[in-house]
Every structure is written in C-alpha cells, then in structure tokens.
C-alpha atoms as a PDB file:
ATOM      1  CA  UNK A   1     -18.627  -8.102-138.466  1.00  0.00           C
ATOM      2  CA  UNK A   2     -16.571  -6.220-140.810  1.00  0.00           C
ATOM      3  CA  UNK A   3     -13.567  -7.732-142.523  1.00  0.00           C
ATOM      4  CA  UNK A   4     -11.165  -5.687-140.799  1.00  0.00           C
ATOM      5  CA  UNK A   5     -12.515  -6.940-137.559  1.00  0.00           C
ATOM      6  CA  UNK A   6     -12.351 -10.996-138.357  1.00  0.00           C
ATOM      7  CA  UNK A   7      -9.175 -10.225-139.912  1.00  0.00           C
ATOM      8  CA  UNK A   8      -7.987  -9.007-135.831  1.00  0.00           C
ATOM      9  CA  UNK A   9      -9.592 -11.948-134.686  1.00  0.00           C
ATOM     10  CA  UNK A  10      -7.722 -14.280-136.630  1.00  0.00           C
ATOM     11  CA  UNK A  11      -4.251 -13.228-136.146  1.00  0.00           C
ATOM     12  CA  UNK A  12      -5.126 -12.442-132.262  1.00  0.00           C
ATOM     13  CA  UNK A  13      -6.789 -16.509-132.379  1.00  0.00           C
ATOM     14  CA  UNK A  14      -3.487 -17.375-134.076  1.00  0.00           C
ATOM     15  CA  UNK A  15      -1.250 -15.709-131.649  1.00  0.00           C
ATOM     16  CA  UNK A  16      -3.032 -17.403-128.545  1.00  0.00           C
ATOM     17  CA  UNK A  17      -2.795 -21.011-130.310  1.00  0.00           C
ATOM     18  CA  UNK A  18       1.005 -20.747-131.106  1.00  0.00           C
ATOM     19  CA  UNK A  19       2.092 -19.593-127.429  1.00  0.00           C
ATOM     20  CA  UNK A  20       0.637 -22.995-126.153  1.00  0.00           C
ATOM     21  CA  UNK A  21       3.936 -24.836-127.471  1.00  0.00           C
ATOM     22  CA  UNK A  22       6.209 -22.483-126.189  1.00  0.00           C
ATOM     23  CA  UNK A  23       5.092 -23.073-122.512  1.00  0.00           C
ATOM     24  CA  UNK A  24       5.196 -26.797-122.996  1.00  0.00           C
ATOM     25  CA  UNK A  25       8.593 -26.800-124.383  1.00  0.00           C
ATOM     26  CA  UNK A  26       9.668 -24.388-122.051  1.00  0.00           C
ATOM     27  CA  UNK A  27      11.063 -26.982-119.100  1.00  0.00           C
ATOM     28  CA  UNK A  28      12.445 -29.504-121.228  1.00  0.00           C
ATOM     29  CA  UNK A  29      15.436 -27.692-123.093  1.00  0.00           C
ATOM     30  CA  UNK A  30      19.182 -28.937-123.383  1.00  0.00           C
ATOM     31  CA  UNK A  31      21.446 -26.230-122.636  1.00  0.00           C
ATOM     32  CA  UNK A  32      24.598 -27.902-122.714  1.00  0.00           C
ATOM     33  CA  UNK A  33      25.188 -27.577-125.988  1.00  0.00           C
ATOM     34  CA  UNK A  34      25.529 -23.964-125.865  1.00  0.00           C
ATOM     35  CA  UNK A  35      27.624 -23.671-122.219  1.00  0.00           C
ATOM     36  CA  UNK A  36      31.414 -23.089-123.783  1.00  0.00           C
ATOM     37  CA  UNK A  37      29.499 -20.115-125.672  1.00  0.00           C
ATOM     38  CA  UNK A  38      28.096 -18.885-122.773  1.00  0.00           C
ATOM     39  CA  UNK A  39      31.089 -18.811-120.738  1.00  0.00           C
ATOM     40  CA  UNK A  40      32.920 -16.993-123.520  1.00  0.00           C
ATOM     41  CA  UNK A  41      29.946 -14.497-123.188  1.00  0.00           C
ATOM     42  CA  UNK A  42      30.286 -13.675-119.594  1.00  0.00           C
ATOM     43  CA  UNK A  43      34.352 -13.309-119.989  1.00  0.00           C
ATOM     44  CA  UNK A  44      33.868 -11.043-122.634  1.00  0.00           C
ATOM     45  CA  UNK A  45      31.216  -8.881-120.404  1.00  0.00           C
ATOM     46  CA  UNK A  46      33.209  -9.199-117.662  1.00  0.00           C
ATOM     47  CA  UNK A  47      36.621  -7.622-119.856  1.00  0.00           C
ATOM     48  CA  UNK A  48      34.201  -4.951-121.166  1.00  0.00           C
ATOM     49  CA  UNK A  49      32.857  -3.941-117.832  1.00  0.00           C
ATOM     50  CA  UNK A  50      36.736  -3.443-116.650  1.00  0.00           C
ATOM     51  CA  UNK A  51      36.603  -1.607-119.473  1.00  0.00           C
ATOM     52  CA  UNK A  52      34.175   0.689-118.888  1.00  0.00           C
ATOM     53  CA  UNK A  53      34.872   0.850-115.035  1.00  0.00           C
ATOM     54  CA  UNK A  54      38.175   2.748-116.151  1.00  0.00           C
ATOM     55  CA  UNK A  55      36.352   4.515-119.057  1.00  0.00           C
ATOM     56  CA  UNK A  56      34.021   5.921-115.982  1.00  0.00           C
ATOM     57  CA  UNK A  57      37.357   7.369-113.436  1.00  0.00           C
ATOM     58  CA  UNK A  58      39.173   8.661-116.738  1.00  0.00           C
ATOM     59  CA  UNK A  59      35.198  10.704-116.988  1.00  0.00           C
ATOM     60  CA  UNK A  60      35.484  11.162-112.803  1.00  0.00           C
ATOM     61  CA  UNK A  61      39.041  13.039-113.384  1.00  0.00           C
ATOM     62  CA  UNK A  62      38.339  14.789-116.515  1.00  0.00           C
ATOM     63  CA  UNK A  63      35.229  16.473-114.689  1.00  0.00           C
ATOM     64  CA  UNK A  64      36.798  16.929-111.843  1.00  0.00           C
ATOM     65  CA  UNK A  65      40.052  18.993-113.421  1.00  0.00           C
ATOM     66  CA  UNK A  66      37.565  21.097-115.355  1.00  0.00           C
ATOM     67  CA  UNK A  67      35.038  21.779-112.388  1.00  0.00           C
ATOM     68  CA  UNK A  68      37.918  22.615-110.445  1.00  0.00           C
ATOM     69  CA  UNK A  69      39.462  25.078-113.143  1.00  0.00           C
ATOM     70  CA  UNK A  70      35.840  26.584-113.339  1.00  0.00           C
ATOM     71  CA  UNK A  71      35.574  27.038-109.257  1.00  0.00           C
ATOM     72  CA  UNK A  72      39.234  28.908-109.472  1.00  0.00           C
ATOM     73  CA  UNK A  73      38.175  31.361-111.941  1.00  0.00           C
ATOM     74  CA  UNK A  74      34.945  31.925-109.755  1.00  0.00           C
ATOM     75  CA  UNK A  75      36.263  32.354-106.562  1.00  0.00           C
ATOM     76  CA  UNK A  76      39.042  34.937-108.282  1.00  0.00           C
ATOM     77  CA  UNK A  77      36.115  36.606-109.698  1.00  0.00           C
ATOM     78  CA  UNK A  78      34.237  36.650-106.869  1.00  0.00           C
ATOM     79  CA  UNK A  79      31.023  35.278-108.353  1.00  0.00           C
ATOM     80  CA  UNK A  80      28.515  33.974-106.140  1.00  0.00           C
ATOM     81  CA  UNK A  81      27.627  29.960-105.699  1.00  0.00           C
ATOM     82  CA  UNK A  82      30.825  28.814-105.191  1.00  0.00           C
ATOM     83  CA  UNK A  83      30.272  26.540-102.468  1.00  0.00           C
ATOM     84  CA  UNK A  84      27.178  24.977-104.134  1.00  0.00           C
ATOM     85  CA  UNK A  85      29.533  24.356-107.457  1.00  0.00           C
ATOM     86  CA  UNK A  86      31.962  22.592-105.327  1.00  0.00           C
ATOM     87  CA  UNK A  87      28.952  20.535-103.688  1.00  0.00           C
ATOM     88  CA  UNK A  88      28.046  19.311-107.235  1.00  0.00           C
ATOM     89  CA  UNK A  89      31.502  18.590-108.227  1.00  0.00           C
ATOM     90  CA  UNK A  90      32.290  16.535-105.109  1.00  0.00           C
ATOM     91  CA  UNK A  91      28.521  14.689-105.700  1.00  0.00           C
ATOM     92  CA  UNK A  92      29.653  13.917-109.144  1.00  0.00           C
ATOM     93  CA  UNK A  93      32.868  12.352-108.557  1.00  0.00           C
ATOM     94  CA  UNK A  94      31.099  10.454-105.754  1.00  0.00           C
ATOM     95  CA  UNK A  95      28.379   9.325-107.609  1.00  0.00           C
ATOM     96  CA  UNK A  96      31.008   8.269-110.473  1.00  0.00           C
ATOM     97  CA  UNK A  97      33.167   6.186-108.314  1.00  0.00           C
ATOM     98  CA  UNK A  98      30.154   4.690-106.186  1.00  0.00           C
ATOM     99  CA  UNK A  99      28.452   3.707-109.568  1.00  0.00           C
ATOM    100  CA  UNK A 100      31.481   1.904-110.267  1.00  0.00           C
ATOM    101  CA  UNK A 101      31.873   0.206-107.234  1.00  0.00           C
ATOM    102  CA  UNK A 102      27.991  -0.344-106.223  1.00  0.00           C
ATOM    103  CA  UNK A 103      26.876  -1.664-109.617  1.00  0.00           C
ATOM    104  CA  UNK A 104      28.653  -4.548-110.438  1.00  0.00           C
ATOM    105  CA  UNK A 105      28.457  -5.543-107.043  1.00  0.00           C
ATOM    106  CA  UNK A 106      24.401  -5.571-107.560  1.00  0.00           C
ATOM    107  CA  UNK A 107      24.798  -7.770-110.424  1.00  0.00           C
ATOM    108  CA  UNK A 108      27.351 -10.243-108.578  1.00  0.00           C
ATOM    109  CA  UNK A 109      30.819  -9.304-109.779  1.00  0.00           C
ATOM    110  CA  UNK A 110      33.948  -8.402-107.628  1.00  0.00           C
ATOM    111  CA  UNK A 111      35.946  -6.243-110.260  1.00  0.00           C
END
C-alpha cells in the first residue's frame, strides 16, 4: 500500500470510530436548558414569515400592475398572444397568493 492510501484508511477508520458516541449519546440529551431559546426562535420565524407573507402580495400587486400595463399596450397595438399573457399573469398572482396561503399551512402555522 502506498502512503496516500493508509493515510485514507486512517482518517476513514477514524471517522467510523468517532460516530459510535454520537449514536449512544443521541437518546439521552437534556433539552430543557435550551427551551426559552427555542421559543424565542420560533416567535421570531413566525414575525419574519408575516413578514415575508406581505413582502410576497406587495410582489403579487407590483406584477400584476405592470403585466396589466404591458397587456394594455398590446391589445392597443394589436400584437398577438394577448390572451396567453393574461393566462400567465392571472397564474402568477395565483401561484403568489396560494404559496402564501398553502405553505405555512404545510409546515403547521395559521398566519
């Protein structure tokens, strides 16, 4: 064997033999020490993700006045895919809105 190679087999032989503690430690942990911090955590996600829920409609009606502005000057110029731009405006808002409302509600929150 080359050096290279035992050098591999060491740290790979070292890795295996250091994970054995972690699984035996792994049931026995005191998390009550940490619970007023964790609680702060998940207020402060929760006050971000109202945060970001009106972040996402101020997006939804910014799109929407500009697509709509866009479909105007089309439809005055007679240009052809109108009704597919106003398909993938309408699809956008949607899928802005739904996000907002399907999301948290996959991860448990009522916002």
């Amino acid at each position: 064997m080359t050096k290279k190679k035992i050098v591999y087999l060491v740290i790979v032989l070292y890795g295996l033999l250091q994970s054995y503690p972690v699984y035996a430690r792994c049931g026995g942990v005191d998390y009550s020490w940490g619970a007023n911090s964790l609680a702060t955590m998940h207020d402060f996600v929760v006050t971000m993700m109202l945060y970001v829920l009106y972040i996402i409609y101020a997006i939804a009606s910014i799109v929407a006045i500009i697509a709509s502005v866009q479909i105007y000057i089309k439809m005055n110029n007679g240009e052809d895919g109108v009704k597919k731009s106003i398909q993938l405006v309408v699809g956008a808002c949607l899928f802005l809105v739904g996000a907002s409302i399907v999301f948290p509600a996959f991860f448990g929150y009522r916002i």
